[in-house]
PDB file of N, CA and C in Angstrom:
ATOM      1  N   UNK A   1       0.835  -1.185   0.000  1.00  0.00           N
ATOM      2  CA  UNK A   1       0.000   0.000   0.000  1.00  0.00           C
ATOM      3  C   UNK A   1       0.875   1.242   0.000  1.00  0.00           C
ATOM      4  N   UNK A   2       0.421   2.316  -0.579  1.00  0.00           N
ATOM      5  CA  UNK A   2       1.422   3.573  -0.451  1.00  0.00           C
ATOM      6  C   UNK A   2       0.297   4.584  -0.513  1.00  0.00           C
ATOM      7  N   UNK A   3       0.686   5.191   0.796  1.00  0.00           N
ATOM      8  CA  UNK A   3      -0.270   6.423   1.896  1.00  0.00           C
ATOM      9  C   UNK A   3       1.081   7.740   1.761  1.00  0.00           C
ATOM     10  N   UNK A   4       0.474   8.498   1.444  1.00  0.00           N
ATOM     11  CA  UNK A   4       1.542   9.910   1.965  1.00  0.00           C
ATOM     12  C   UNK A   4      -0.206  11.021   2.665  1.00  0.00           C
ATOM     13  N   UNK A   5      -0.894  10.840   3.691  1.00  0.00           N
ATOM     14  CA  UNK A   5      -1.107  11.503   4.307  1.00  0.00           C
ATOM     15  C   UNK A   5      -1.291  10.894   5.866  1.00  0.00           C
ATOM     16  N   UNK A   6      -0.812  12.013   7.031  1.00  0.00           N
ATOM     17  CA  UNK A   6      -0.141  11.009   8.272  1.00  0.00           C
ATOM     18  C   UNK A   6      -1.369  10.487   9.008  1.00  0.00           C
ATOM     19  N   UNK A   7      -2.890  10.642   8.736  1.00  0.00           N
ATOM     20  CA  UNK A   7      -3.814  10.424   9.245  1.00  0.00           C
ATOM     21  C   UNK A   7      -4.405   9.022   8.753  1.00  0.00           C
ATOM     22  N   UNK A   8      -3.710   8.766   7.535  1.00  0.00           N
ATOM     23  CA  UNK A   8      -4.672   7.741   6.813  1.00  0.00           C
ATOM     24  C   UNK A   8      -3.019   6.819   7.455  1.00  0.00           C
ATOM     25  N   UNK A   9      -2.029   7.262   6.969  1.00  0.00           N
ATOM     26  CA  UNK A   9      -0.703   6.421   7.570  1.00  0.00           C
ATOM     27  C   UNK A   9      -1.165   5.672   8.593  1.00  0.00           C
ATOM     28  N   UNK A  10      -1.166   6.529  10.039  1.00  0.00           N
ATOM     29  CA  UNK A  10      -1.737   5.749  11.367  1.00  0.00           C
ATOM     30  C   UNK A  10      -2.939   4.947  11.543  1.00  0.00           C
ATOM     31  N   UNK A  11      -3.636   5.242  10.563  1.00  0.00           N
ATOM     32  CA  UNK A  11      -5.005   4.728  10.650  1.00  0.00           C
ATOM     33  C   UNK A  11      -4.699   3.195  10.369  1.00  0.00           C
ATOM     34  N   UNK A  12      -3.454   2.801   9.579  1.00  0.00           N
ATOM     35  CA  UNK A  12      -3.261   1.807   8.594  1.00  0.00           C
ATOM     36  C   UNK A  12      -1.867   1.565   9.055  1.00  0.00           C
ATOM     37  N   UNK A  13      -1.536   0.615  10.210  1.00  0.00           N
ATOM     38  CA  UNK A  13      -0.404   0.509  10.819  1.00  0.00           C
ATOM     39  C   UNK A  13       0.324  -0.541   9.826  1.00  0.00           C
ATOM     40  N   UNK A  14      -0.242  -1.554   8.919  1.00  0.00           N
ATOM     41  CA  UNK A  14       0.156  -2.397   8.091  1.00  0.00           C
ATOM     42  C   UNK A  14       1.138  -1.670   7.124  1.00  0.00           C
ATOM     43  N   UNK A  15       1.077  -0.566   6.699  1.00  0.00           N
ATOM     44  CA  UNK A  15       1.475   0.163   4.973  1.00  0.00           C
ATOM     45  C   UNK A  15       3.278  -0.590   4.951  1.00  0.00           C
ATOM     46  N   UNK A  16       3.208  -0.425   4.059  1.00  0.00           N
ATOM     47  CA  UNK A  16       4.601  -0.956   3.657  1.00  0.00           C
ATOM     48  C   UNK A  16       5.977   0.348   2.982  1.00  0.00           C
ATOM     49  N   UNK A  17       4.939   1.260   2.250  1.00  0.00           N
ATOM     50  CA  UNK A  17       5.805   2.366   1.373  1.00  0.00           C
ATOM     51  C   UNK A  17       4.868   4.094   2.142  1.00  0.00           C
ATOM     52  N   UNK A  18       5.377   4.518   1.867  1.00  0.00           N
ATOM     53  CA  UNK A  18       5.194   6.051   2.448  1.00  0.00           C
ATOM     54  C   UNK A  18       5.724   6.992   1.942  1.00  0.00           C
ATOM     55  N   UNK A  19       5.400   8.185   1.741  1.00  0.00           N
ATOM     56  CA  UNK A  19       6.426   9.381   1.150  1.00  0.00           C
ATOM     57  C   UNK A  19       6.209  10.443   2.085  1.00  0.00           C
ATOM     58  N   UNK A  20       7.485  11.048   2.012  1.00  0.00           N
ATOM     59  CA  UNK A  20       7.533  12.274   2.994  1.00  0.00           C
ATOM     60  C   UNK A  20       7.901  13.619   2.158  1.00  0.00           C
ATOM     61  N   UNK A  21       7.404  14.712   2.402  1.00  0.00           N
ATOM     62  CA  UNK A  21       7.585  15.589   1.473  1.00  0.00           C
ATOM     63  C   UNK A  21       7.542  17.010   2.411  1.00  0.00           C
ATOM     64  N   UNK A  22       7.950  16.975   3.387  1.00  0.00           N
ATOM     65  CA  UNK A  22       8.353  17.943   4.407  1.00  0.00           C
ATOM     66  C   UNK A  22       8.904  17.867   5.648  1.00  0.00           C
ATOM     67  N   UNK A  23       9.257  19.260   6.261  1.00  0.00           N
ATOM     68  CA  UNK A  23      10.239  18.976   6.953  1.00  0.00           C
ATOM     69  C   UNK A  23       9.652  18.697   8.353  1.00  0.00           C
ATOM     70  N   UNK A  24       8.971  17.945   8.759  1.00  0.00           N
ATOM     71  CA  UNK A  24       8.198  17.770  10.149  1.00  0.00           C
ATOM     72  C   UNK A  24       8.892  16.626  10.766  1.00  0.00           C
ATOM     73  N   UNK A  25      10.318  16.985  11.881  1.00  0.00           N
ATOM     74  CA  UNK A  25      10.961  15.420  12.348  1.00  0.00           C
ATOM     75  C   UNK A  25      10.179  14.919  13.009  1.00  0.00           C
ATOM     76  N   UNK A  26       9.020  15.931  13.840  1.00  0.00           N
ATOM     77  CA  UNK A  26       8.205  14.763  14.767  1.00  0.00           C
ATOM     78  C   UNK A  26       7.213  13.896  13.700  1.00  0.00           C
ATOM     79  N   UNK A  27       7.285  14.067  12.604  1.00  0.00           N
ATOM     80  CA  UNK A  27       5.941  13.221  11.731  1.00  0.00           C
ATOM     81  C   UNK A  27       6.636  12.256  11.210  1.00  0.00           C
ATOM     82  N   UNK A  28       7.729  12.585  11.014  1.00  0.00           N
ATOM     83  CA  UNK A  28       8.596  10.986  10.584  1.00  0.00           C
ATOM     84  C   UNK A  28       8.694   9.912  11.862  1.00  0.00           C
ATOM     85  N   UNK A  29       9.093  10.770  12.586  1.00  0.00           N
ATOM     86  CA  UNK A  29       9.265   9.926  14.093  1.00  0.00           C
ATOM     87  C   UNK A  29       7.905   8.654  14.510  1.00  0.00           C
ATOM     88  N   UNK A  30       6.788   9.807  14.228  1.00  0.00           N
ATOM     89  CA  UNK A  30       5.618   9.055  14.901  1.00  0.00           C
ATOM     90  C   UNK A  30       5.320   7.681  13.352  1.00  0.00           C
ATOM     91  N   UNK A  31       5.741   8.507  11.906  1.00  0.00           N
ATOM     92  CA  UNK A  31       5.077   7.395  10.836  1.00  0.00           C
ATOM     93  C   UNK A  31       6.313   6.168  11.437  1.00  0.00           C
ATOM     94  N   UNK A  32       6.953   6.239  11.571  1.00  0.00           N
ATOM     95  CA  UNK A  32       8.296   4.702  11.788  1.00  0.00           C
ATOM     96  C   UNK A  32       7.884   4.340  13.036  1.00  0.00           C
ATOM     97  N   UNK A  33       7.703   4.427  14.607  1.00  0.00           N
ATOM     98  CA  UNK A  33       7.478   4.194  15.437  1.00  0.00           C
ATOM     99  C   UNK A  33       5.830   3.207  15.223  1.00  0.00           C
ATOM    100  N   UNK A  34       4.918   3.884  14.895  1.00  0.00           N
ATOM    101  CA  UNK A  34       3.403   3.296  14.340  1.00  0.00           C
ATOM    102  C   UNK A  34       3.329   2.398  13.078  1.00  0.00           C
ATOM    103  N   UNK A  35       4.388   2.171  12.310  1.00  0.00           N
ATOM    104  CA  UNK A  35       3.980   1.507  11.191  1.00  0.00           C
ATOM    105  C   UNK A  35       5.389   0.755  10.847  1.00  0.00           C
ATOM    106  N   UNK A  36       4.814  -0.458  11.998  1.00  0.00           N
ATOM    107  CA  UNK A  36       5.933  -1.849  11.990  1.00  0.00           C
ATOM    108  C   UNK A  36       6.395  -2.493  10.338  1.00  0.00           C
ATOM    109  N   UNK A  37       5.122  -2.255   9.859  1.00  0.00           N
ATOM    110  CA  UNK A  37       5.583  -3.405   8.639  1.00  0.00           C
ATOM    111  C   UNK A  37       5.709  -2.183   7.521  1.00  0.00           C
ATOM    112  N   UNK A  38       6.045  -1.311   7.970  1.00  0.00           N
ATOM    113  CA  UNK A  38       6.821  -0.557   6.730  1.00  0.00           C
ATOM    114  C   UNK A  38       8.114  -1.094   6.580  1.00  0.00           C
ATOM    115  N   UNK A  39       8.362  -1.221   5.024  1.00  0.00           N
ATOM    116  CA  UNK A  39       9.892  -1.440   4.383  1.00  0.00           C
ATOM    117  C   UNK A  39      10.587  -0.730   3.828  1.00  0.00           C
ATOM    118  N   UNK A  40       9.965   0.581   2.908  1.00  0.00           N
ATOM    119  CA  UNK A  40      10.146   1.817   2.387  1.00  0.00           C
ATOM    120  C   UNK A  40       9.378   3.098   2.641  1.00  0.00           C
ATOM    121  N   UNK A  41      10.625   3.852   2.412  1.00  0.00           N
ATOM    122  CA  UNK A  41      10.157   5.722   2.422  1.00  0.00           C
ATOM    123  C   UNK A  41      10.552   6.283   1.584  1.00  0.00           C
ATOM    124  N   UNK A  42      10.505   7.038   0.847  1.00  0.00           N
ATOM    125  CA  UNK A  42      10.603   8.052  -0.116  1.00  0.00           C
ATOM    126  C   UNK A  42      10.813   8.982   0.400  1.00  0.00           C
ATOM    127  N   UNK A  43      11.758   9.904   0.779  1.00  0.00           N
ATOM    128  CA  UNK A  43      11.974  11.290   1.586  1.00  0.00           C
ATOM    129  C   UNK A  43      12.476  12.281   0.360  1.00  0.00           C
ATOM    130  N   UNK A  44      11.658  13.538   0.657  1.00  0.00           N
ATOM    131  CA  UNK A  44      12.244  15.003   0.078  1.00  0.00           C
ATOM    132  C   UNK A  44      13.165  15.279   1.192  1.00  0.00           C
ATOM    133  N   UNK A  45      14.795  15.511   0.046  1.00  0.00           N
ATOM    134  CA  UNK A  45      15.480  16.257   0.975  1.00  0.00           C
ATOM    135  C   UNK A  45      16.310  17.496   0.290  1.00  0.00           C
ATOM    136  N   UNK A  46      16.364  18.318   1.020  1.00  0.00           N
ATOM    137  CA  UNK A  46      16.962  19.364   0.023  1.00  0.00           C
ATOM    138  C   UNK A  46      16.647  20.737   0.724  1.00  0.00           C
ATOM    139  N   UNK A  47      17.287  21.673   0.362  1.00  0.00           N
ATOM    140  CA  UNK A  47      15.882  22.958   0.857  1.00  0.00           C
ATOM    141  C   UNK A  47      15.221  23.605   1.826  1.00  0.00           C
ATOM    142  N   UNK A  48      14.112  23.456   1.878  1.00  0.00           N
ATOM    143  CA  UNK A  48      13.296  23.310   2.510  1.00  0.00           C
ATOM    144  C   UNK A  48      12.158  21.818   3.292  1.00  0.00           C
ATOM    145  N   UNK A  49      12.822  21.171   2.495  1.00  0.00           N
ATOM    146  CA  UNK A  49      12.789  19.840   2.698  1.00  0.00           C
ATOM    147  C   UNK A  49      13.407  19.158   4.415  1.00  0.00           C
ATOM    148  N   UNK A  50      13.520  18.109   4.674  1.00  0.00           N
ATOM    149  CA  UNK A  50      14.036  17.333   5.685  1.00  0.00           C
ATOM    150  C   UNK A  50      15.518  17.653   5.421  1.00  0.00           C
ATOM    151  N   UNK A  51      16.643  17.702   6.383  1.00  0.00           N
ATOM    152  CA  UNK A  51      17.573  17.249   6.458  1.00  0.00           C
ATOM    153  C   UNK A  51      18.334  16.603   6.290  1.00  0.00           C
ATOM    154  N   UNK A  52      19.035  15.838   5.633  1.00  0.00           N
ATOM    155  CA  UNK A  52      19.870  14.288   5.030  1.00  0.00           C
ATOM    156  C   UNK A  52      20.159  13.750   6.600  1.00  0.00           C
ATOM    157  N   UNK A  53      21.311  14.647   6.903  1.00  0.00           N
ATOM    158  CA  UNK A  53      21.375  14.043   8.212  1.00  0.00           C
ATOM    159  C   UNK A  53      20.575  13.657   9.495  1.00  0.00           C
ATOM    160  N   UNK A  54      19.688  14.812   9.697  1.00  0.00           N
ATOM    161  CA  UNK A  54      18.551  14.495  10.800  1.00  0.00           C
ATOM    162  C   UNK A  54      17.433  13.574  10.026  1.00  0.00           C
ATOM    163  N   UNK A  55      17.727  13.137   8.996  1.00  0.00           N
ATOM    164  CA  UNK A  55      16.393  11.928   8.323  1.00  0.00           C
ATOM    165  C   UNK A  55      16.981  10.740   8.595  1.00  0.00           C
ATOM    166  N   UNK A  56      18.305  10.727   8.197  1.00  0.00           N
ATOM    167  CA  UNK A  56      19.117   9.010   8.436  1.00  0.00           C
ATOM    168  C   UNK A  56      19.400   8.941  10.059  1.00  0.00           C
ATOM    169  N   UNK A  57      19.761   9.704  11.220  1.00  0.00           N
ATOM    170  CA  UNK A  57      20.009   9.940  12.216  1.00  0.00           C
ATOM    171  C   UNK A  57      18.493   8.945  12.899  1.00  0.00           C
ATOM    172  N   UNK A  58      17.282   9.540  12.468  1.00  0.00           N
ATOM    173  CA  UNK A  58      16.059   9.484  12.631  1.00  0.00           C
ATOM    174  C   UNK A  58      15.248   8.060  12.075  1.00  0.00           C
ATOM    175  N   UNK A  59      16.002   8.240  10.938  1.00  0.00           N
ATOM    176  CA  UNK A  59      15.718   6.627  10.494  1.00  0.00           C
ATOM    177  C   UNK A  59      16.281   5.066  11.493  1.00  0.00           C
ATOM    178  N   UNK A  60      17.400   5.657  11.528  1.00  0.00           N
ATOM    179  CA  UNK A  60      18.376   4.269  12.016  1.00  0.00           C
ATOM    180  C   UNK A  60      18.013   4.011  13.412  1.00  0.00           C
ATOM    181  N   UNK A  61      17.469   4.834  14.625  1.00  0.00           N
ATOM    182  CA  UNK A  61      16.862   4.872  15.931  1.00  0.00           C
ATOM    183  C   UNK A  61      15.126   4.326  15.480  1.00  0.00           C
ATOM    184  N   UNK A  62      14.296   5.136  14.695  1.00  0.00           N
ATOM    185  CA  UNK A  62      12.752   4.554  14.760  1.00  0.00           C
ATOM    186  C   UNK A  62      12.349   3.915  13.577  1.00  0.00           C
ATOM    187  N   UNK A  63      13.519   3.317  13.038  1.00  0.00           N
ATOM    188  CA  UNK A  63      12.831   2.130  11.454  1.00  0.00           C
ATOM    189  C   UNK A  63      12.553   1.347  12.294  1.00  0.00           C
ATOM    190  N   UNK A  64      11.557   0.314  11.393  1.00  0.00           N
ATOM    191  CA  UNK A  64      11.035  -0.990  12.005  1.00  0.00           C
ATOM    192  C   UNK A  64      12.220  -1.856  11.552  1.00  0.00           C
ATOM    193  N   UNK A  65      11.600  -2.718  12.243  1.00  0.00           N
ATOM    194  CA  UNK A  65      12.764  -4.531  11.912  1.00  0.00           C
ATOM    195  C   UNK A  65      12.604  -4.664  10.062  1.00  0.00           C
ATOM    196  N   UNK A  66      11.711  -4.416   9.253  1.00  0.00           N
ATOM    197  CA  UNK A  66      11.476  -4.523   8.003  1.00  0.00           C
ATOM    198  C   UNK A  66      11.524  -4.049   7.520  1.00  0.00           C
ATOM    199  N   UNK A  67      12.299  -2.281   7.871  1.00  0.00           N
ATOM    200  CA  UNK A  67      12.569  -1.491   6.652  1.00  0.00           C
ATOM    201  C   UNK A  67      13.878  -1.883   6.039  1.00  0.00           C
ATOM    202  N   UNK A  68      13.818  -1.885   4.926  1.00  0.00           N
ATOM    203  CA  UNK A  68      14.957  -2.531   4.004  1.00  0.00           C
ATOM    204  C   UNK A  68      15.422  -1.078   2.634  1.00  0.00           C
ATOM    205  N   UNK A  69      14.436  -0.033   2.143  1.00  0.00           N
ATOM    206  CA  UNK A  69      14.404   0.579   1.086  1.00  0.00           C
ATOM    207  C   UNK A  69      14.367   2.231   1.671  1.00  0.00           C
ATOM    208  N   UNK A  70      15.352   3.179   1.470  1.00  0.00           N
ATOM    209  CA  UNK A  70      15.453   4.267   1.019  1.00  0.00           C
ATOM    210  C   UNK A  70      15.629   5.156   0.005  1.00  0.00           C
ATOM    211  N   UNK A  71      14.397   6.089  -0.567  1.00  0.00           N
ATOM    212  CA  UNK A  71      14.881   6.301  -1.861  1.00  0.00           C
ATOM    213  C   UNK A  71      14.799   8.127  -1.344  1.00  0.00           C
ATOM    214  N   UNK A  72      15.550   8.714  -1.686  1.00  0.00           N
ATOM    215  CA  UNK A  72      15.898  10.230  -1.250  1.00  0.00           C
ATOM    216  C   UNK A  72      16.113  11.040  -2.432  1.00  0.00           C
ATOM    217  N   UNK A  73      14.890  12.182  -2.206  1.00  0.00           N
ATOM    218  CA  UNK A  73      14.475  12.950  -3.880  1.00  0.00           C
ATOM    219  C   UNK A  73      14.710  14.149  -3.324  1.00  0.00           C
ATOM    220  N   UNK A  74      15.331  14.451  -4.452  1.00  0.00           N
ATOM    221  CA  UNK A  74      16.076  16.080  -4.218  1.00  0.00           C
ATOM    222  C   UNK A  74      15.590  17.198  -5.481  1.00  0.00           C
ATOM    223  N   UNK A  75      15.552  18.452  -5.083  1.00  0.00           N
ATOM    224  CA  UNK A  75      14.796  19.232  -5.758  1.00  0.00           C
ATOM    225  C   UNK A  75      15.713  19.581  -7.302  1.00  0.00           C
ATOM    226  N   UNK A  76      16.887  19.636  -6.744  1.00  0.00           N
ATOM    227  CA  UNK A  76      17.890  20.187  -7.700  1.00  0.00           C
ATOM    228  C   UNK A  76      19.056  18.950  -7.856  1.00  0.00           C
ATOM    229  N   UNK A  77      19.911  19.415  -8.718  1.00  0.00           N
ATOM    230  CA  UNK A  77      20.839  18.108  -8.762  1.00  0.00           C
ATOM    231  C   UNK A  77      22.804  18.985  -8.388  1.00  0.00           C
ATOM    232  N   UNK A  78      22.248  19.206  -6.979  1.00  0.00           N
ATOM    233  CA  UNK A  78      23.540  19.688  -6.377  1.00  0.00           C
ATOM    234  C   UNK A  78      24.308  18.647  -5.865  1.00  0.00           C
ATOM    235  N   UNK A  79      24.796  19.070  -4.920  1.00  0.00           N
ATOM    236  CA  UNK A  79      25.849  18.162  -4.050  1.00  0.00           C
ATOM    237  C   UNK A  79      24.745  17.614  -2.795  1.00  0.00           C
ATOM    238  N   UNK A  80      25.380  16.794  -2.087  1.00  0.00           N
ATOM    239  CA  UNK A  80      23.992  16.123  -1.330  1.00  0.00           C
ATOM    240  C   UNK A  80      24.495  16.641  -0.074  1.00  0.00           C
ATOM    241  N   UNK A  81      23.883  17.186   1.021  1.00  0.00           N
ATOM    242  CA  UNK A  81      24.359  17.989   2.224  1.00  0.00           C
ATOM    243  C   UNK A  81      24.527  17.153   3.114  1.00  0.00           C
ATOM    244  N   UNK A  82      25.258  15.895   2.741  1.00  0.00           N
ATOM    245  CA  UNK A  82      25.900  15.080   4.004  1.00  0.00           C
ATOM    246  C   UNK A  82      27.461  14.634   3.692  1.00  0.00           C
ATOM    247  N   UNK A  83      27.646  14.796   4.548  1.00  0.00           N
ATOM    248  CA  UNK A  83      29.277  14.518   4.528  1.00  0.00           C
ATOM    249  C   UNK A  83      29.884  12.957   4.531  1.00  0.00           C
ATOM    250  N   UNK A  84      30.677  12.634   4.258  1.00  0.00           N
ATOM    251  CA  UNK A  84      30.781  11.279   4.163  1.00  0.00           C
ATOM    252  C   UNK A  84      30.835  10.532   5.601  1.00  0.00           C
ATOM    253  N   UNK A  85      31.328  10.920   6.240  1.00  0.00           N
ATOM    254  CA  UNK A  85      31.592  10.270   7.767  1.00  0.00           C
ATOM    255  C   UNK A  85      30.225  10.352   8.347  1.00  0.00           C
ATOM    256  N   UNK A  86      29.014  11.131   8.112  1.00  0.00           N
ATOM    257  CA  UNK A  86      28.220  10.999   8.811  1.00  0.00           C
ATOM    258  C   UNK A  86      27.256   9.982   8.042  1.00  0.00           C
ATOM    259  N   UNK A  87      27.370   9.839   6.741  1.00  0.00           N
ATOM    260  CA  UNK A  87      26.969   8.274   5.956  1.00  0.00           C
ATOM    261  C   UNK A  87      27.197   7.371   6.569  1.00  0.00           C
ATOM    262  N   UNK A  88      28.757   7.409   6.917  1.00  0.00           N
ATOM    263  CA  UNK A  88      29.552   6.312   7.519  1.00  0.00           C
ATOM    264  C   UNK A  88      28.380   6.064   8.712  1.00  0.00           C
ATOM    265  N   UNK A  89      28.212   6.845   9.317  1.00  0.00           N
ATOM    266  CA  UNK A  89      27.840   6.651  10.858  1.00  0.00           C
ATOM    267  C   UNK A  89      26.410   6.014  10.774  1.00  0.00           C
ATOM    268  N   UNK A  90      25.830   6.557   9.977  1.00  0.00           N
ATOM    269  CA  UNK A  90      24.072   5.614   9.875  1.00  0.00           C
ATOM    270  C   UNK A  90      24.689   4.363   9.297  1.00  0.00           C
ATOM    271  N   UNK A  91      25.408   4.463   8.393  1.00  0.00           N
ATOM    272  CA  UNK A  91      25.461   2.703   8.223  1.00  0.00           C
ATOM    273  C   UNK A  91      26.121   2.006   8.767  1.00  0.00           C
ATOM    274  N   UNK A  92      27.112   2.492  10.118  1.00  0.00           N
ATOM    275  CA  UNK A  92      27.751   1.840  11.049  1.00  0.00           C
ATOM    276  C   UNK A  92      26.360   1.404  12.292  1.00  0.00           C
ATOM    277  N   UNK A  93      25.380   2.593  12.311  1.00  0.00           N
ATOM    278  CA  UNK A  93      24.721   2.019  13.001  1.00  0.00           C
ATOM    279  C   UNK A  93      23.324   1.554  12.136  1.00  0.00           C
ATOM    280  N   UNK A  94      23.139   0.970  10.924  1.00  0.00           N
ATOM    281  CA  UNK A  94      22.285   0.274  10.505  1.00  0.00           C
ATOM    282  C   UNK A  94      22.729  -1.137  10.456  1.00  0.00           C
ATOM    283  N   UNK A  95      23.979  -1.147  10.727  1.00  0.00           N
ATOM    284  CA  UNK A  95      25.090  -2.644  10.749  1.00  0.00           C
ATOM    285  C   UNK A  95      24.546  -3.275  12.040  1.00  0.00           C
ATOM    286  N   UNK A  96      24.591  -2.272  12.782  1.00  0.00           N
ATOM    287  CA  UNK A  96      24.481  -2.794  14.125  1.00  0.00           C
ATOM    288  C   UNK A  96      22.844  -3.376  14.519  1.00  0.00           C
ATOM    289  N   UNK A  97      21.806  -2.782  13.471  1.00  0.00           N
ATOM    290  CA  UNK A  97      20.496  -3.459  13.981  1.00  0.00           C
ATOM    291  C   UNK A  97      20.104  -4.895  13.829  1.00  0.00           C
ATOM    292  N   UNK A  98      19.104  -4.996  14.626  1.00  0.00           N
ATOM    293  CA  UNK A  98      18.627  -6.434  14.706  1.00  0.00           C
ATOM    294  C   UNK A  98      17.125  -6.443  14.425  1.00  0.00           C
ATOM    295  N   UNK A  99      16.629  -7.102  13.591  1.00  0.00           N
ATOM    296  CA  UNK A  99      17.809  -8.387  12.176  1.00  0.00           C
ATOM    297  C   UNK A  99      18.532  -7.456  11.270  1.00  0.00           C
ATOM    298  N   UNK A 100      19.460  -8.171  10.961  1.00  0.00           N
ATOM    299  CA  UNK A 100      20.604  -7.289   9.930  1.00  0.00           C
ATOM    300  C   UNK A 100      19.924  -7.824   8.559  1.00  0.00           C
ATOM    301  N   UNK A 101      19.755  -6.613   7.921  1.00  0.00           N
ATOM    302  CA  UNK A 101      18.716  -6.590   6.468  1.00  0.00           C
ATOM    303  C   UNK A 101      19.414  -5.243   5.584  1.00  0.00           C
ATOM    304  N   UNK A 102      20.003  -5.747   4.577  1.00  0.00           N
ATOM    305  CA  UNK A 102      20.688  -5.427   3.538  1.00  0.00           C
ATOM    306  C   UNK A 102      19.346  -3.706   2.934  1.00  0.00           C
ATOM    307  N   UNK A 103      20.164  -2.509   2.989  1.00  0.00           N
ATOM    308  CA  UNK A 103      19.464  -1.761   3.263  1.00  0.00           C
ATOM    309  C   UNK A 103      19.470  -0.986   1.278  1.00  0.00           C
ATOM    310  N   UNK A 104      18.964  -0.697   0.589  1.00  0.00           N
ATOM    311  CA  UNK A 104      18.761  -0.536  -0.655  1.00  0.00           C
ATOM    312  C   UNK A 104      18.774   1.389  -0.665  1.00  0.00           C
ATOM    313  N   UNK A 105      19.725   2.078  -0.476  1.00  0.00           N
ATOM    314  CA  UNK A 105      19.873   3.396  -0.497  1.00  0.00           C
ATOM    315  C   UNK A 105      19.708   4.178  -2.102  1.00  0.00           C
ATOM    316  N   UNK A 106      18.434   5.023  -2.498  1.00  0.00           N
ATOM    317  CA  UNK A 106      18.480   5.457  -3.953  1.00  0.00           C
ATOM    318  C   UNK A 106      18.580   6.623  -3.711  1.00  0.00           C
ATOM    319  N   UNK A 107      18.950   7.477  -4.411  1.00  0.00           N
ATOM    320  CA  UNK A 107      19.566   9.445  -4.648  1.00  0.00           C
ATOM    321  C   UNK A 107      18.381   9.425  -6.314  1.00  0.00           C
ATOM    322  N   UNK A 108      17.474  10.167  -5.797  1.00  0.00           N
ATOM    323  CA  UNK A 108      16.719  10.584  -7.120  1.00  0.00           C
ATOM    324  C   UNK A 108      16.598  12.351  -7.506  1.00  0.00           C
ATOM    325  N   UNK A 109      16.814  12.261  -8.611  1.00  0.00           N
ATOM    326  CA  UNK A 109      16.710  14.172  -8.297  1.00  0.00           C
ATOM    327  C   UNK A 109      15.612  14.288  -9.474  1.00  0.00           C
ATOM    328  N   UNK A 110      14.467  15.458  -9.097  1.00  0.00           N
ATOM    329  CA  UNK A 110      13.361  15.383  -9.459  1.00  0.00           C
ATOM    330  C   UNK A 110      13.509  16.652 -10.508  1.00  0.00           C
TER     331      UNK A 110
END
């Protein structure tokens, strides 16, 4: 199923895919915490958009056991506002979760 509004999201703790298209960290927080059998998100980042870093920071603490897919859409086709060591660091700590599930990272620019 794929929901991008956060009322019908919660309503529907099953969804599997989701899109995020602003910068609200508490609405990401609550869609990953409430919706176990999500596997993918689609995040705007860029801008005015979410953060790179406070989205993966945010991801790697409230994904479920079954998220496996990140795909990250950017407005323009600049440089991406994360630095490499702090990549390093979400996937040092996506290494570390349990179950360890091979994580599918996409860069889309719209």
């Amino acid at each position: 199923m794929r929901h991008n509004n956060l009322l019908e999201i919660l309503s529907k703790p099953e969804i599997t895919v989701c899109y995020i298209k602003d910068d609200e960290v508490e609405t990401l927080k609550v869609i990953l915490s409430n919706c176990q059998y999500l596997e993918s998100i689609r995040v705007w980042c860029d801008g005015e958009y979410l953060n790179e870093k406070d989205f993966l920071e945010i991801l790697a603490k409230h994904s479920s056991k079954n998220f496996n897919e990140l795909r990250i859409y950017y407005v323009f086709d600049g440089p991406s506002e994360i630095f490499p060591e702090e990549l390093e660091e979400f996937l040092i700590n996506w290494k570390n979760r349990i179950p360890r599930k091979s994580l599918s990272l996409l860069k889309n620019i719209a």
